[in-house]
C-alpha atoms as a PDB file:
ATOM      1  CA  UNK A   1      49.255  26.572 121.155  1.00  0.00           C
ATOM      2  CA  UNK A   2      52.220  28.890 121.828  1.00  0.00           C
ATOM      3  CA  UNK A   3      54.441  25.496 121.665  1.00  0.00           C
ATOM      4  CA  UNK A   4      53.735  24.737 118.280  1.00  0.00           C
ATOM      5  CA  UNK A   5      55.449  28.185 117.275  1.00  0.00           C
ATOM      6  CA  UNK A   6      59.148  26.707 119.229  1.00  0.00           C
ATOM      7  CA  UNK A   7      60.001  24.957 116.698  1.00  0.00           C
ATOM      8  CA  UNK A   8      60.608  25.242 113.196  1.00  0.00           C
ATOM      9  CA  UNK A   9      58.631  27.291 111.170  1.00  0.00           C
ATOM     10  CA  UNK A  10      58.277  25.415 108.291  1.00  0.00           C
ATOM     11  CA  UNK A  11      54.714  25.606 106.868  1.00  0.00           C
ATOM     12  CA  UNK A  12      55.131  21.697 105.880  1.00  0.00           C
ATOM     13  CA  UNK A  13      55.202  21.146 109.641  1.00  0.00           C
ATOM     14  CA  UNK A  14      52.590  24.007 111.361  1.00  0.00           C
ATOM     15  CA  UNK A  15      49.683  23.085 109.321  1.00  0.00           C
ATOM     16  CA  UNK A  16      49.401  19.367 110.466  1.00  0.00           C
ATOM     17  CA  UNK A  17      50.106  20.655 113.856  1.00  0.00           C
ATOM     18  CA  UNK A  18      47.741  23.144 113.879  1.00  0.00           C
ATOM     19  CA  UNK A  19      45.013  20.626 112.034  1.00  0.00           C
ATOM     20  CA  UNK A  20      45.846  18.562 115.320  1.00  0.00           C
ATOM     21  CA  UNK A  21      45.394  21.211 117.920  1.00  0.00           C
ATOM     22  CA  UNK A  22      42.241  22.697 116.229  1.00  0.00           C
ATOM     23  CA  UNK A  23      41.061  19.057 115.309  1.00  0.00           C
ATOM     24  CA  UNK A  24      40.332  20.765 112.006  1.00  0.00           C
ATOM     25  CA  UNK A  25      41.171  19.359 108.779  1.00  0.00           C
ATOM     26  CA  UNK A  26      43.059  22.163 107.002  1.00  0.00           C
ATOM     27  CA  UNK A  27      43.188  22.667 103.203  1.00  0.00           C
ATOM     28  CA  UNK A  28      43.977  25.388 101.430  1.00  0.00           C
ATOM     29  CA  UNK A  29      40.976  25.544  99.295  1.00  0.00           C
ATOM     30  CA  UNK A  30      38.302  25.816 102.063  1.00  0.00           C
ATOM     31  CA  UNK A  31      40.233  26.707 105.074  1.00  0.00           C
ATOM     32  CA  UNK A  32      41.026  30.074 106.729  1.00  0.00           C
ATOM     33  CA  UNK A  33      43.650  29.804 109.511  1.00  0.00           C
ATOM     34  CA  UNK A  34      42.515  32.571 112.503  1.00  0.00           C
ATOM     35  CA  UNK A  35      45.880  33.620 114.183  1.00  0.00           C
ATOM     36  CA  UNK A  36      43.838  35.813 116.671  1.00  0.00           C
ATOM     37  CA  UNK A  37      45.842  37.629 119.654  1.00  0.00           C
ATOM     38  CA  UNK A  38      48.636  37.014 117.603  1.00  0.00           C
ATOM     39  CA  UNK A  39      50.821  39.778 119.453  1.00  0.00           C
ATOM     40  CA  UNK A  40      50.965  37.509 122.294  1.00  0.00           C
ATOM     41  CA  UNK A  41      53.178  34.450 120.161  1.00  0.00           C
ATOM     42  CA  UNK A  42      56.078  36.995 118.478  1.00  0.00           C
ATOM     43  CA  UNK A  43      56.631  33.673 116.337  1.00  0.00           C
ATOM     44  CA  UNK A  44      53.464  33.424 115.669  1.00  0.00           C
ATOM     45  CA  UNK A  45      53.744  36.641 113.291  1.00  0.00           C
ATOM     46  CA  UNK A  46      57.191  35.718 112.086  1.00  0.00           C
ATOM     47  CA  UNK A  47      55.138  32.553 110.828  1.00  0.00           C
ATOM     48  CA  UNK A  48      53.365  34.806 108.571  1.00  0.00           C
ATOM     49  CA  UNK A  49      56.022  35.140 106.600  1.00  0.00           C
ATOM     50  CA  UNK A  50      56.599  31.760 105.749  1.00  0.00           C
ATOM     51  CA  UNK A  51      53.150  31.339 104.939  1.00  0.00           C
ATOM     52  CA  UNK A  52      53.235  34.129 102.294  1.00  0.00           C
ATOM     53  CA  UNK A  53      56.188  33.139 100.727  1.00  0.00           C
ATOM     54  CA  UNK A  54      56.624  29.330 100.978  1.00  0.00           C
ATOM     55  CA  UNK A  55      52.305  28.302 101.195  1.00  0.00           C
ATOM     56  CA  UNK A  56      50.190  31.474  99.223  1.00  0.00           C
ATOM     57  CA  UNK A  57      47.718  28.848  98.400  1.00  0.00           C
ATOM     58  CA  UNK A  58      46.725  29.069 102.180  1.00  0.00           C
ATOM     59  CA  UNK A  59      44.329  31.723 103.242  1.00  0.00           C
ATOM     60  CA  UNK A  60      45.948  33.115 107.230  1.00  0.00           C
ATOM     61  CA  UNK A  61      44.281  35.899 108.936  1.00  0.00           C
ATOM     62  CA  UNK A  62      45.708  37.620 112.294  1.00  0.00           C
ATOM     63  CA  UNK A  63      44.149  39.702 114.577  1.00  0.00           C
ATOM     64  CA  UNK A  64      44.742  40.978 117.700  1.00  0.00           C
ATOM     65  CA  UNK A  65      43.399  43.699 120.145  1.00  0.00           C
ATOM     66  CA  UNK A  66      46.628  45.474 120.694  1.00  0.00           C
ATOM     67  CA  UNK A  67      48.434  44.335 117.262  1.00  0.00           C
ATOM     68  CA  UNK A  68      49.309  47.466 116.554  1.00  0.00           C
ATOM     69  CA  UNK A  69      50.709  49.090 119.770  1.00  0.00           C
ATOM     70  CA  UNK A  70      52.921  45.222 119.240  1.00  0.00           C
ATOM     71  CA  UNK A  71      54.055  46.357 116.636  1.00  0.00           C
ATOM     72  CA  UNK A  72      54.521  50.004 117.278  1.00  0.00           C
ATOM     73  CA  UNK A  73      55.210  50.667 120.776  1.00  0.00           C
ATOM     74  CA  UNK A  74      54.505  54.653 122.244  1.00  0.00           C
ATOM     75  CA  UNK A  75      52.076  54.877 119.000  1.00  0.00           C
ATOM     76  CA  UNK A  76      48.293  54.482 119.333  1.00  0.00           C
ATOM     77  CA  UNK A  77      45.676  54.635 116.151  1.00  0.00           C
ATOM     78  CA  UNK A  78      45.656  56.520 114.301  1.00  0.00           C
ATOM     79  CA  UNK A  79      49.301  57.121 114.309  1.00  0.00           C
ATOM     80  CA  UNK A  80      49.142  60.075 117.139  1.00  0.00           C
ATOM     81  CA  UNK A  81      51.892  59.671 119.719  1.00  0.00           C
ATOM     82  CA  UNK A  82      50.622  60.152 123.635  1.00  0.00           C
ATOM     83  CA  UNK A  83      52.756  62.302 125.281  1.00  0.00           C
END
C-alpha cells in the first residue's frame, strides 16, 4: 500500500488505485476511505490534503495509534511534555 503514495498525489489517480488494492469499488456517496496507521506513510497524510481541497465530495478518515506523537514529537496527550 505504501507504493501507491510514491507517486503523484493526484486524487484522480489514488482512488482507482486504492479501489484496486482494497478491491472495493469507491464512490463518494457511499464510501469512507480508512487511512488507518497513517503515521507510518508521511505521504499518506500529505494526501489528505489533496483530498480536502481537490475531492470534498469524498468522505477520508485517518487514524493511527501514535498520530499524534507523528505529528508532535517530545509531546504526549494531552499536550504535557515528559521530561
Amino acid at each position: 500500500m505504501r507504493m501507491l503514495f510514491d507517486a503523484d498525489l493526484s486524487v484522480e489517480r489514488l482512488i482507482p488505485a486504492l479501489s484496486i488494492e482494497s478491491g472495493t469499488r469507491i464512490t463518494p456517496e457511499d464510501t469512507l476511505v480508512i487511512f488507518d496507521e497513517v503515521q507510518e506513510v508521511p505521504r499518506a497524510m500529505t494526501s489528505l490534503k489533496m483530498f480536502n481541497e481537490a475531492a470534498p465530495e469524498y468522505d477520508v478518515l485517518a487514524t493511527g495509534s501514535a498520530l499524534g506523537i507523528a505529528m508532535h514529537p517530545g509531546f504526549s496527550f494531552p499536550g504535557w511534555q515528559g521530561q
